[in-house]
Protein backbone atom coordinates (compact mmCIF):
# COMPACT_ATOMS: atom_id res chain seq x y z
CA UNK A 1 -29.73 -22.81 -37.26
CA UNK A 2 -30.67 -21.61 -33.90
CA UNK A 3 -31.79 -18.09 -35.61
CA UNK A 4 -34.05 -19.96 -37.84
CA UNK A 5 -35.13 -22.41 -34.62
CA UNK A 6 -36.03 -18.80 -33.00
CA UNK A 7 -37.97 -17.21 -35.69
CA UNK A 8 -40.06 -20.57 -35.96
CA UNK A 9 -40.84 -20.98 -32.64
CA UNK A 10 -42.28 -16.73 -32.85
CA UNK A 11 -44.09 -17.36 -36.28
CA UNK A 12 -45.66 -20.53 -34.45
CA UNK A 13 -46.46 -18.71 -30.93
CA UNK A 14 -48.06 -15.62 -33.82
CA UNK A 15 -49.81 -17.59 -35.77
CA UNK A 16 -51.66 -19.39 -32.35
CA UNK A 17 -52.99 -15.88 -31.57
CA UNK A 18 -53.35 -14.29 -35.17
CA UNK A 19 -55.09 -16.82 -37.25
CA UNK A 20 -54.03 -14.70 -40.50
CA UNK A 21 -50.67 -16.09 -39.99
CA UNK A 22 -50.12 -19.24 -41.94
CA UNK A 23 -47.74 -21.10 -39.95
CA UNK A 24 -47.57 -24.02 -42.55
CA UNK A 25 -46.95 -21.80 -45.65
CA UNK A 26 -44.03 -20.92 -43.55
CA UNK A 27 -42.61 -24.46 -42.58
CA UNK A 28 -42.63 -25.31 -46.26
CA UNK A 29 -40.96 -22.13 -47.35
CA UNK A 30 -38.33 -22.59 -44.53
CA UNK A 31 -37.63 -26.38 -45.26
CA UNK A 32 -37.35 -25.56 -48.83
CA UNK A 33 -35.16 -22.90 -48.49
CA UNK A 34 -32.99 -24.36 -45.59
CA UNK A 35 -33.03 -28.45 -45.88
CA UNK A 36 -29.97 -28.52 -43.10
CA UNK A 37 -32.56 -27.82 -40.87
CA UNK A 38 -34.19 -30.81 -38.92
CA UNK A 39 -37.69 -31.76 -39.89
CA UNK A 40 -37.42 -32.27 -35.80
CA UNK A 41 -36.04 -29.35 -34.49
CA UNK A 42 -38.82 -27.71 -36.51
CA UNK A 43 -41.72 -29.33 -34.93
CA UNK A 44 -40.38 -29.01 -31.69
CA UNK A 45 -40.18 -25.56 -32.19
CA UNK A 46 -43.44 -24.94 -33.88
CA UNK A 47 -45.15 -27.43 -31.41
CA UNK A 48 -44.28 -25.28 -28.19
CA UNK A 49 -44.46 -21.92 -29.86
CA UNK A 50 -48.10 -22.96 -31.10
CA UNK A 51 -49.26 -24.08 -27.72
CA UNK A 52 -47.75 -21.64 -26.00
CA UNK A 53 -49.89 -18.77 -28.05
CA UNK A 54 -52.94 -21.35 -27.79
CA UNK A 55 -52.74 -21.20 -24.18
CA UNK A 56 -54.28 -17.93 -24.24
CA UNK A 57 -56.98 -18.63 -25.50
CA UNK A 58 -57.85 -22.09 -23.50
CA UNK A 59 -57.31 -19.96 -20.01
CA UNK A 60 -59.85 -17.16 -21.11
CA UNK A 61 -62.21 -20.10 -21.82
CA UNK A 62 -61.79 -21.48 -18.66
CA UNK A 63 -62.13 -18.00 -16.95
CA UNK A 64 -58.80 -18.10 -15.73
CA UNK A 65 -57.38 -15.01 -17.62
CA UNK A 66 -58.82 -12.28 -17.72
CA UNK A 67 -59.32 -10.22 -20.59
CA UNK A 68 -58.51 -6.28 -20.55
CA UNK A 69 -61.99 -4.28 -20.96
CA UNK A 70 -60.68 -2.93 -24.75
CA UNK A 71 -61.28 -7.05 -25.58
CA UNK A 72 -64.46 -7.25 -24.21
CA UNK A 73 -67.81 -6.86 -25.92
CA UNK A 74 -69.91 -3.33 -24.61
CA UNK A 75 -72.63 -4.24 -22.89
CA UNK A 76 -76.46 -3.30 -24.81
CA UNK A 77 -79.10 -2.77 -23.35
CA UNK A 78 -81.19 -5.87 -23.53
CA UNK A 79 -84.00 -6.71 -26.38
CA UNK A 80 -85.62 -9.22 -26.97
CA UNK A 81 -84.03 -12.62 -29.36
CA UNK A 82 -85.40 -13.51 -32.42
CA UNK A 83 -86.40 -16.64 -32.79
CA UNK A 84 -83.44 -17.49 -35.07
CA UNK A 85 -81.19 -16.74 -31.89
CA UNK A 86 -82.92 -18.15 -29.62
CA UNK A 87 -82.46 -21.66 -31.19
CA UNK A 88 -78.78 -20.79 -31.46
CA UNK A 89 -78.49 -20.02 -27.92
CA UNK A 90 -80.20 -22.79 -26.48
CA UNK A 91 -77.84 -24.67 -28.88
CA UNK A 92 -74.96 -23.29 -27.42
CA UNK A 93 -75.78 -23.84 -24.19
CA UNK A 94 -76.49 -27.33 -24.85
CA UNK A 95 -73.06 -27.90 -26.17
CA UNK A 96 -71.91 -25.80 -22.99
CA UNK A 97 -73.36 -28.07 -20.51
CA UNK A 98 -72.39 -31.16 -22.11
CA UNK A 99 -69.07 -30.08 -22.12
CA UNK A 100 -68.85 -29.66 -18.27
CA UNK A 101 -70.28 -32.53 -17.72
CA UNK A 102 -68.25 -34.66 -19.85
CA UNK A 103 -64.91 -32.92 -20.22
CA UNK A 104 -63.37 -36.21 -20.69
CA UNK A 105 -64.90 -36.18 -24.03
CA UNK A 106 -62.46 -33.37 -25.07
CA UNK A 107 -59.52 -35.26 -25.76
CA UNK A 108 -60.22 -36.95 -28.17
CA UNK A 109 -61.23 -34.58 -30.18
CA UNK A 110 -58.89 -31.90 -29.26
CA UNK A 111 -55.89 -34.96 -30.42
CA UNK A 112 -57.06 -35.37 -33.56
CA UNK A 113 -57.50 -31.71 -34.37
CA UNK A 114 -54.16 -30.97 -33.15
CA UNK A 115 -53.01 -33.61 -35.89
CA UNK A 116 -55.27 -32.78 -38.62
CA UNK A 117 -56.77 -29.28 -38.11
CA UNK A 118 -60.40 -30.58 -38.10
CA UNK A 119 -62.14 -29.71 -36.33
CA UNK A 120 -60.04 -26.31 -36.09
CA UNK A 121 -57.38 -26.43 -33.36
CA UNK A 122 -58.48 -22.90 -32.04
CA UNK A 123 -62.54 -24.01 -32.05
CA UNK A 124 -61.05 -27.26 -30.12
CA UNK A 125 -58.78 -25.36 -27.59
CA UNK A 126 -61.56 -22.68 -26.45
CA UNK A 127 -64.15 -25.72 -26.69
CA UNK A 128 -61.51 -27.19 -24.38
CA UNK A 129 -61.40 -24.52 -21.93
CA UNK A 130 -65.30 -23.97 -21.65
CA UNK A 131 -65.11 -27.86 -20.83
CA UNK A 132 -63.06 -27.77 -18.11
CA UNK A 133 -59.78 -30.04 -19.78
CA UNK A 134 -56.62 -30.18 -17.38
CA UNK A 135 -53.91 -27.83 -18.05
CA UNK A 136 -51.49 -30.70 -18.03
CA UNK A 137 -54.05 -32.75 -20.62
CA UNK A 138 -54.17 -29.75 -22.82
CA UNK A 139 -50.66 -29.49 -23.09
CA UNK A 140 -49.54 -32.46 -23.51
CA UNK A 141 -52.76 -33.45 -26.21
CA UNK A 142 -51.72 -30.30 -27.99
CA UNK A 143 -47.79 -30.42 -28.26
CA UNK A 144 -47.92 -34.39 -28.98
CA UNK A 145 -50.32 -33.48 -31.77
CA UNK A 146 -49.06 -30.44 -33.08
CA UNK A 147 -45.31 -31.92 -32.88
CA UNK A 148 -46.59 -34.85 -35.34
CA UNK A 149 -48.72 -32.23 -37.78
CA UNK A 150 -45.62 -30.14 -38.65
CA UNK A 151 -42.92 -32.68 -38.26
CA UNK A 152 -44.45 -34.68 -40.80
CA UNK A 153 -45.15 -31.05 -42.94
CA UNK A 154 -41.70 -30.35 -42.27
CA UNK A 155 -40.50 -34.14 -43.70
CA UNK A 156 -42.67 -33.95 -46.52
CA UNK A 157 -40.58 -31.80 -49.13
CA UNK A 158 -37.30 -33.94 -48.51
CA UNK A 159 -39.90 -37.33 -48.76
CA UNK A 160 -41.28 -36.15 -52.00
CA UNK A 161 -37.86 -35.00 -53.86
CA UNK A 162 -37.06 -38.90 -52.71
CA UNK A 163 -39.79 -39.59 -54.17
CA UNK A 164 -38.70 -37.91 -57.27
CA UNK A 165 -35.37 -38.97 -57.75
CA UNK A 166 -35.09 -42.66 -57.57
């Protein structure tokens, strides 16, 4: 079991950083094909392995990491925007400032996106980090949530062959 455990918690911490990597196609196949296996233990483990790879992102948001110069964008000369961008930017900066200001605002949207994926959990955790959320808030928002997303994912095979059977 703790093999499985293991390989749960890296699929979870893989699929935080490569979003290509379904993480729930792979809870379902694994409860599925091992039922022994705690619908608990497995959103523990996908809870902290998700956050953990998420936490990547939300301290190069914040400014805290640093990316290596392969990761970063090559600087252009400048030219001038096009309208169309221009709108967009001020947009973005409007959502920027807004953010600092009110970084309180945050949590409630990074909770229920680390329960029900919408808005998307990565969107939320950057939009955390520009925002200024606490470490400690975005933690414990983000493994409370994520914990109840895939335990529940995790429960819902064994639920629905109850379901079935009686």
């Amino acid at each position: 079991m703790l093999g499985w455990l293991c390989l749960t918690f890296s699929v979870a911490f893989g699929s935080a950083l490569i979003p290509l990597i379904s993480i729930e196609i792979f809870v379902i196949g694994l409860v599925t094909q091992q039922p022994g296996i705690s619908w608990w233990w497995i959103g523990i483990a996908v809870a902290v392995g998700q956050v953990l790879g998420k936490m990547f992102y939300f301290l190069a948001a914040r400014g805290t990491l640093h990316l290596p110069a392969f990761l970063k964008r090559k600087e252009k000369p400048a030219k001038p925007l096009s309208p169309w961008r221009l709108k967009w930017k001020a947009r973005l900066e409007w959502v920027r400032v807004r953010c600092h200001r009110h970084p309180h605002w945050m949590f409630g949207t990074h909770a229920v996106s680390s329960v029900v994926g919408l808005p998307p959990f990565m969107f939320t955790t950057v939009l955390a980090g520009l925002a200024g959320m606490s470490s400690w808030l975005f933690i414990s928002t983000s493994v409370a949530g994520r914990f109840a997303r895939f335990s529940v994912l995790a429960a819902s095979p064994a639920a629905v062959a109850g379901w079935w059977v009686h």
